[in-house]
Protein backbone atom coordinates (compact mmCIF):
# COMPACT_ATOMS: atom_id res chain seq x y z
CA UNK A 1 -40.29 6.51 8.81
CA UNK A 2 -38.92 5.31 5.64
CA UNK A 3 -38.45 7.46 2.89
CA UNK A 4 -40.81 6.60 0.13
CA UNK A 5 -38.93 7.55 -2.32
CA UNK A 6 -36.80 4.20 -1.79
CA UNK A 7 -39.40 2.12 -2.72
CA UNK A 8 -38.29 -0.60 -5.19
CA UNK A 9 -39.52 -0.68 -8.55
CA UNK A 10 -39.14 -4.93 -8.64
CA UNK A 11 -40.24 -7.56 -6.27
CA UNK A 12 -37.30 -9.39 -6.41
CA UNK A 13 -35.81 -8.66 -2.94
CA UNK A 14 -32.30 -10.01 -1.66
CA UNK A 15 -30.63 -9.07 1.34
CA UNK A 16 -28.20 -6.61 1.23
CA UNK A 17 -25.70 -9.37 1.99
CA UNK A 18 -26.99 -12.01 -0.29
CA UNK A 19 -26.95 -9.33 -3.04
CA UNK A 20 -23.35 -8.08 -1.81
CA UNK A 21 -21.73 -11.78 -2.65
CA UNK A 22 -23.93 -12.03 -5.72
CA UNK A 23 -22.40 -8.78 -7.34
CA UNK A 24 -18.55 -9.95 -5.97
CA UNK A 25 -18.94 -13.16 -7.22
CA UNK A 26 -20.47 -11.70 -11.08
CA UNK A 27 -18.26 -8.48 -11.10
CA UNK A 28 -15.08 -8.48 -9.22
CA UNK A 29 -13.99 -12.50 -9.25
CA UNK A 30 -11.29 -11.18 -12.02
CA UNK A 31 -9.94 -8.45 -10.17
CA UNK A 32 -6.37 -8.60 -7.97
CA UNK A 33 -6.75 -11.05 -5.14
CA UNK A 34 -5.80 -8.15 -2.73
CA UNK A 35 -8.43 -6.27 -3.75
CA UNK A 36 -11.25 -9.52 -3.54
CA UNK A 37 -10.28 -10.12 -0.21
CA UNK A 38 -11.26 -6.75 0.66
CA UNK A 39 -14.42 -7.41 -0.23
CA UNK A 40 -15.03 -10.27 1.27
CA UNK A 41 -14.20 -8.45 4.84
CA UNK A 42 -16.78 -6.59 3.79
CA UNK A 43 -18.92 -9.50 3.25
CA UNK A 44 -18.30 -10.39 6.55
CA UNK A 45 -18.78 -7.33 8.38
CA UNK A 46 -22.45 -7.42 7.03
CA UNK A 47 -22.68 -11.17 7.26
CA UNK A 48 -22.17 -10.18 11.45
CA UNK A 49 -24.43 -6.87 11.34
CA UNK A 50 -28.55 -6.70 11.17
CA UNK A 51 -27.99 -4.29 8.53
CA UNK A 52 -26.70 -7.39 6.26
CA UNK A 53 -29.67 -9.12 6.71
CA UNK A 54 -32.16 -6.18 5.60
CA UNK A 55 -33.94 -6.68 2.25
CA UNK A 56 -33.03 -4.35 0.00
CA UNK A 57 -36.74 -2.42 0.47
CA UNK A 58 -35.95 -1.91 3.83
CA UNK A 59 -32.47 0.20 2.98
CA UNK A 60 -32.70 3.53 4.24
CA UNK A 61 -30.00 6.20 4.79
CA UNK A 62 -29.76 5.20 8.22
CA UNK A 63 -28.98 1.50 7.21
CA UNK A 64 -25.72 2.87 6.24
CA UNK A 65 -25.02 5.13 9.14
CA UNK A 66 -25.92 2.52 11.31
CA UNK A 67 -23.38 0.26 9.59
CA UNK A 68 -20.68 2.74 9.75
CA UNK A 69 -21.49 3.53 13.47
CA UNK A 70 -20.78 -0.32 14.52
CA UNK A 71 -17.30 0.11 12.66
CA UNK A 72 -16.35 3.68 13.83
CA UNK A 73 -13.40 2.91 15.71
CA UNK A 74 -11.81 1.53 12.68
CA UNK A 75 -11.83 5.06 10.11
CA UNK A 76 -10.35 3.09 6.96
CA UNK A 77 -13.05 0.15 7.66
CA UNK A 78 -15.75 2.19 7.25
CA UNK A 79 -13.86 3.86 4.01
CA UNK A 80 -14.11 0.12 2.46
CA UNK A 81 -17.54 -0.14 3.38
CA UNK A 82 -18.86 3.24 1.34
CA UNK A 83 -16.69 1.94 -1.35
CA UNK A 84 -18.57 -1.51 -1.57
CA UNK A 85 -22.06 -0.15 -0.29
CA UNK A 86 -22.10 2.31 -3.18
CA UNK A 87 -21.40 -0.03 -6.22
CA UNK A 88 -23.68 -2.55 -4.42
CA UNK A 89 -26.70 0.52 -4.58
CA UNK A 90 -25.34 0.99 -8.04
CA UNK A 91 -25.42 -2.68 -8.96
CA UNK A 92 -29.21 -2.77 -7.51
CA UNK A 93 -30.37 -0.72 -9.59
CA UNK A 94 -28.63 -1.83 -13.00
CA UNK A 95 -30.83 -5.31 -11.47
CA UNK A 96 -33.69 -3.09 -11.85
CA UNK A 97 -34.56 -3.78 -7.94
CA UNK A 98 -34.22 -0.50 -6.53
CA UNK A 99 -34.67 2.85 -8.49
CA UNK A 100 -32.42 5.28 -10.27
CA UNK A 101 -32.57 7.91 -7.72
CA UNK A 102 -31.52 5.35 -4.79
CA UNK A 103 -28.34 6.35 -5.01
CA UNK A 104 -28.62 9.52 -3.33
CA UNK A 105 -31.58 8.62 -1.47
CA UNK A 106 -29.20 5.48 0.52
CA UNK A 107 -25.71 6.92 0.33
CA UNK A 108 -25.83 10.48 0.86
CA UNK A 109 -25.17 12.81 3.68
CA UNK A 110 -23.69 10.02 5.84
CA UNK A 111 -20.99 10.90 8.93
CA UNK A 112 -17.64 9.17 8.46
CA UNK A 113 -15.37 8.82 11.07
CA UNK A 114 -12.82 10.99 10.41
CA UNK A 115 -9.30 8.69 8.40
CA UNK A 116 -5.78 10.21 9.19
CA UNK A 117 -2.89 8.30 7.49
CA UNK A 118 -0.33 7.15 9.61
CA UNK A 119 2.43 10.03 9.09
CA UNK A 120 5.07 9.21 6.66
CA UNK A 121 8.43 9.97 8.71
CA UNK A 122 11.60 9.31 7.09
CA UNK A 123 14.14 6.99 9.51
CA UNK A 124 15.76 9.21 12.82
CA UNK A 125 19.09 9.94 13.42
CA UNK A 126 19.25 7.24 16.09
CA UNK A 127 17.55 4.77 13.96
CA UNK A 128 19.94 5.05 11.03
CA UNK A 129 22.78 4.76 14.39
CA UNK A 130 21.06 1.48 15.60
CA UNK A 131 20.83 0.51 11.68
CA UNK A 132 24.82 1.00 11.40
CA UNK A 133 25.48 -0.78 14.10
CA UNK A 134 23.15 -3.52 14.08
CA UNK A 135 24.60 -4.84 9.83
CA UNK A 136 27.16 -6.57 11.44
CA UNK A 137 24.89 -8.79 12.83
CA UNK A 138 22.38 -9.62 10.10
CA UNK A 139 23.36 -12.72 8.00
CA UNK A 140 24.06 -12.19 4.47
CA UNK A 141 20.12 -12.69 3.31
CA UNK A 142 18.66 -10.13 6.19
CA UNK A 143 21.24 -7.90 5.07
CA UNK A 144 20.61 -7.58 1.94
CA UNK A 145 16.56 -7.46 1.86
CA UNK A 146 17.80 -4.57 4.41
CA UNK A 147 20.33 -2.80 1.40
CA UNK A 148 17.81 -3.52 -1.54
CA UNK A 149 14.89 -1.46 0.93
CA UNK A 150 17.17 1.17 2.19
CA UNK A 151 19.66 1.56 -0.54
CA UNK A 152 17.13 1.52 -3.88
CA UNK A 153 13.48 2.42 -2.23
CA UNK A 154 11.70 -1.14 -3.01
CA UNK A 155 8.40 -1.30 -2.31
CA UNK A 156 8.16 -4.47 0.06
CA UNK A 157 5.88 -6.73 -2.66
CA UNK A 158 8.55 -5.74 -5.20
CA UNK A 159 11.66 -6.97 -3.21
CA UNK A 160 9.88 -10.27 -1.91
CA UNK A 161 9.48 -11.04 -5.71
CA UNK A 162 13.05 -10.04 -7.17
CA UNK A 163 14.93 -13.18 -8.42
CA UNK A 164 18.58 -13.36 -8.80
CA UNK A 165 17.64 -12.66 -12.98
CA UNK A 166 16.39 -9.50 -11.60
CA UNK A 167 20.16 -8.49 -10.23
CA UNK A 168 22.84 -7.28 -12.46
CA UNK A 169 26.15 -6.46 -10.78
CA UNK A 170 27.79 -6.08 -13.93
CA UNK A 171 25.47 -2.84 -14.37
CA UNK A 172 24.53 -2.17 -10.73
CA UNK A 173 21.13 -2.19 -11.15
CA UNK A 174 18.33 -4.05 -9.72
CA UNK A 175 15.19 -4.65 -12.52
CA UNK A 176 12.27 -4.50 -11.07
CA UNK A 177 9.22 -5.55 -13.32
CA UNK A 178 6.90 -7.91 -11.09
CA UNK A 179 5.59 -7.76 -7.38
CA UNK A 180 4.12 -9.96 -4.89
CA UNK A 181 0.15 -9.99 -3.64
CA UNK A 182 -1.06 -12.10 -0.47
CA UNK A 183 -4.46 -13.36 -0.70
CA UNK A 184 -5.49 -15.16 2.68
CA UNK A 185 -1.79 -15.10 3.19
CA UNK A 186 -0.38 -17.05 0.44
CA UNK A 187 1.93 -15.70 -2.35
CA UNK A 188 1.35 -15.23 -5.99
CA UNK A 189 2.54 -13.22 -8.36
CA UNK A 190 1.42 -9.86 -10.40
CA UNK A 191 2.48 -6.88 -12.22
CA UNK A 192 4.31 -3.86 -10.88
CA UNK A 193 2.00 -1.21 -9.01
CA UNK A 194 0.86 1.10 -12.40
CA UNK A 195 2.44 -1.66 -14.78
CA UNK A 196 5.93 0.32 -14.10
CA UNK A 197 9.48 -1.48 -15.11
CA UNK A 198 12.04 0.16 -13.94
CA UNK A 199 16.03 0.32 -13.40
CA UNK A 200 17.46 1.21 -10.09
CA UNK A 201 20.82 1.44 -10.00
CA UNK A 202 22.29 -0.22 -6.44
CA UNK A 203 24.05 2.16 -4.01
CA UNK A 204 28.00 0.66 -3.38
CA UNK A 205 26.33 -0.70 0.09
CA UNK A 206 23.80 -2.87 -1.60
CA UNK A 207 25.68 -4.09 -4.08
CA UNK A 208 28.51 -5.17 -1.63
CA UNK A 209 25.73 -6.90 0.03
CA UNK A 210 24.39 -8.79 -2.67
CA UNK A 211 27.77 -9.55 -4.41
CA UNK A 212 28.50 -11.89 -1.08
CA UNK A 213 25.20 -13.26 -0.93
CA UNK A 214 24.18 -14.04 -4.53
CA UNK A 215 26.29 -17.13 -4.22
CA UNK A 216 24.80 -18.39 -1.30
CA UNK A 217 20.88 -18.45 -3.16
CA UNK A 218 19.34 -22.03 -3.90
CA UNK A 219 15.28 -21.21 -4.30
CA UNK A 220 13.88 -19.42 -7.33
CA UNK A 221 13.36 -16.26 -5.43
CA UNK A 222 15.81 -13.83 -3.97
CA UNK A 223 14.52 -14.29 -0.98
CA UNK A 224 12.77 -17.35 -0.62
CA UNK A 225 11.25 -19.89 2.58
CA UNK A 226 13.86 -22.98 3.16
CA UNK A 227 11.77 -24.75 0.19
CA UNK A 228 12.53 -22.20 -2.46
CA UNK A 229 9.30 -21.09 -2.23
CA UNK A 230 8.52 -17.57 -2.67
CA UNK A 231 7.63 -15.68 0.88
CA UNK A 232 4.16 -16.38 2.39
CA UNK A 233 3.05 -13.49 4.73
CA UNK A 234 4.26 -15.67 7.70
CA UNK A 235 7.69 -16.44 6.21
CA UNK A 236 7.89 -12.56 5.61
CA UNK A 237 7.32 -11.76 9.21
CA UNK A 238 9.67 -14.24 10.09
CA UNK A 239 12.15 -12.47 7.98
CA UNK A 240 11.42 -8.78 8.86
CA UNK A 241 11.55 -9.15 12.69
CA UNK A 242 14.76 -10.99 12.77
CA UNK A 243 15.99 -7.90 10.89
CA UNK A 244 14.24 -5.42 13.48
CA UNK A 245 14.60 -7.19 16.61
CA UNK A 246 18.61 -6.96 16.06
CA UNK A 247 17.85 -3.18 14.80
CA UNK A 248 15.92 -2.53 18.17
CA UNK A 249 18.42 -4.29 20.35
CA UNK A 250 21.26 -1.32 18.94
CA UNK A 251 18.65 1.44 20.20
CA UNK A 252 18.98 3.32 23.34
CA UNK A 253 17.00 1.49 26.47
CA UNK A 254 13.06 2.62 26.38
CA UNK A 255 13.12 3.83 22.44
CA UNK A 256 9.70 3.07 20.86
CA UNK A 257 10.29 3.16 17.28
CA UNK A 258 8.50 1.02 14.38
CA UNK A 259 10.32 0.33 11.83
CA UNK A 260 8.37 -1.00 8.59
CA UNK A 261 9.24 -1.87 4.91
CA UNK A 262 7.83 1.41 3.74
CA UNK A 263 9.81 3.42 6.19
CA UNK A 264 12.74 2.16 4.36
CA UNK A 265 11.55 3.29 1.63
CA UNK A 266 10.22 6.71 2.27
CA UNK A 267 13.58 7.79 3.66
CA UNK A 268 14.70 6.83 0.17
CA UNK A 269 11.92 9.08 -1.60
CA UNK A 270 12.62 12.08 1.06
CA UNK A 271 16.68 11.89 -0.18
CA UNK A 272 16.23 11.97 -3.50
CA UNK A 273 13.71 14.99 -3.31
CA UNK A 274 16.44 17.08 -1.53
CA UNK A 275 18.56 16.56 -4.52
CA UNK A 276 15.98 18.17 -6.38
CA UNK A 277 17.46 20.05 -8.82
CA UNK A 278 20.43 17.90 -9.73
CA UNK A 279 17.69 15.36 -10.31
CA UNK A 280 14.72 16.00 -12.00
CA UNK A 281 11.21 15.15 -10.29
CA UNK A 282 10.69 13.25 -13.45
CA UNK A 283 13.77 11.25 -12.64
CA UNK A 284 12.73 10.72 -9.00
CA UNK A 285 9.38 9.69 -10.17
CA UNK A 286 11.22 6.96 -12.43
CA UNK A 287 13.09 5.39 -9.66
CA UNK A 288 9.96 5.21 -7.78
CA UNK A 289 7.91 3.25 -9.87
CA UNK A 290 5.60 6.63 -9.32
CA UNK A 291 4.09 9.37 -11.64
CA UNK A 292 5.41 12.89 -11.02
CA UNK A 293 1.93 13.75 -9.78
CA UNK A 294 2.14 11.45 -6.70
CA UNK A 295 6.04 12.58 -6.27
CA UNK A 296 4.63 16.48 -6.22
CA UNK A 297 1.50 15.50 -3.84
CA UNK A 298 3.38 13.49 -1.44
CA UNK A 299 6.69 15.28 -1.07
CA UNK A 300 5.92 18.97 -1.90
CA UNK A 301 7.28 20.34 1.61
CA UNK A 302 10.42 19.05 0.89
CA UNK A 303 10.63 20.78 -2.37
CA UNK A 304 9.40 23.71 -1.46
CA UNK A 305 12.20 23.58 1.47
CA UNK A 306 14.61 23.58 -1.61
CA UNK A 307 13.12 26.68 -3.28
CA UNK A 308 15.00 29.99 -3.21
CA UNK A 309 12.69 32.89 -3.85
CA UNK A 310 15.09 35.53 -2.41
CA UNK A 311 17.37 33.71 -5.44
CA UNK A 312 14.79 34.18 -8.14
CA UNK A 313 13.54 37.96 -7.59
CA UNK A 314 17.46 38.42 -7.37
CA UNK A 315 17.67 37.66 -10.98
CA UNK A 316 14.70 38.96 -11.84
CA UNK A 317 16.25 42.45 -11.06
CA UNK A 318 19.54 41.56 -12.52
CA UNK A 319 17.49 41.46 -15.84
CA UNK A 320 15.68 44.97 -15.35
């Protein structure tokens, strides 16, 4: 039985997806395209489910469980879902079509399926083997997208959108101060993930790398299609398995290993935390493009690897 207590207080009634597009379209058409996109999957998860097509009078708590249960086997799905059902509730009853205590009567007390992260693992001692031996056999431009990843910690939609402005061999350092965002797999440009500009200064490996292929750049981008375009999603792929597929062939015979942009990058975080002291986190965080907080919540094990208490209480005695 429906709750009563759900009851609208205005006889206007959409559908939950009618009124879904209708608060996209008036609230979120100015935000990143990344992040409209999501929405719209959303759109179209309840454009596909009966739930979608319930007026919003008919909403009850189970709507939303029901909604989640159809997209269980996919944890973050259902994550994106409570994110847009919620401001969707919210935005009903700003519209003055369902009341102020629907918010807890519709969204409350719901079972998620339970999200685990993929695990962040830094590269293996065969990989960085198969890595060694496979640079000999990337071309100058698959080389150095390699160096810029594995050598200065790049996040991948901040190397796609380097130009050769952005590279200063004179200084060794690579300025990073834009990224890239894909929306229905075409390029455009944006701002740095937190509006960070940073410095990173290029390990001798990169900057070998880019000092022989510099020369060899036509297109506007670093690393650009064969029209000087910058990188569509499909261009990119085309790029990062030529790299891995001559990464994989230097691996042992039945290795499963995935190699991804952010792997590249994460072993780059996970060294600089073990020279934690001689760097500060502060100083790890600024080559990042990270606060300190993220630095401390992400990489605290390795840290606290680093700590000597035995060390400390030493001292501490010394002083008594």
């Amino acid at each position: 039985m429906k709750n009563k207590r759900s009851v609208p207080v205005s006889s206007n009634q959409p559908t939950l997806h009618d009124l879904t597009v209708s608060w996209l379209r008036d609230f979120k058409s100015q935000r990143e395209k990344s992040t409209i996109e999501m929405y719209e999957r959303v759109v179209r998860i309840l454009e596909k489910s009966p739930v979608g097509s319930l007026k919003m009078s008919d909403l009850d708590r189970h709507s939303l469980q029901q909604l989640i249960n159809e997209n269980a086997a996919h944890p973050r799905t259902c994550q994106k879902i409570m994110l847009t059902y919620r401001q969707v509730i919210k935005y009903a009853i700003s519209m003055h079509i369902l009341p102020v205590y629907a918010l807890y009567d519709l969204c409350e007390g719901i079972s998620m399926p339970k999200y685990r992260p993929v695990e962040r693992m830094p590269l293996s001692q065969e990989e960085k083997e198969a890595i060694r031996s496979a640079k000999s056999k990337l071309d100058p431009r698959e080389l150095s997208y390699l160096m810029i990843l594995m050598g200065c910690g790049l996040r991948r939609e901040e190397a796609i959108a380097l130009t050769p402005s952005d590279i200063s061999i004179a200084r060794r350092t690579i300025r990073v101060n834009k990224a890239v965002g894909f929306y229905k797999g075409s390029p455009y440009s944006k701002g740095t993930k937190n509006g960070i500009v940073r410095s990173v200064p290029m390990p001798p490996d990169t900057l070998l790398a880019l000092q022989a292929y510099l020369p060899q750049i036509t297109g506007n981008y670093l690393f650009s299609d064969k029209d000087g375009a910058m990188l569509t999603v499909g261009t990119y792929r085309t790029l990062w398995d030529g790299i891995t597929r001559k990464i994989y062939k230097e691996m042992p015979a039945g290795s499963e290993h995935k190699l991804t942009a952010h792997r590249f990058r994460h072993n780059y975080c996970t060294l600089l935390c073990y020279q934690v002291p001689t760097i500060s986190v502060r100083k790890v965080a600024s080559l990042l493009g990270d606060s300190e907080a993220m630095v401390m919540n992400v990489y605290n094990h390795i840290l606290e690897e680093k700590e000597d208490l035995e060390y400390v209480i030493n001292v501490i005695a010394a002083e008594m």
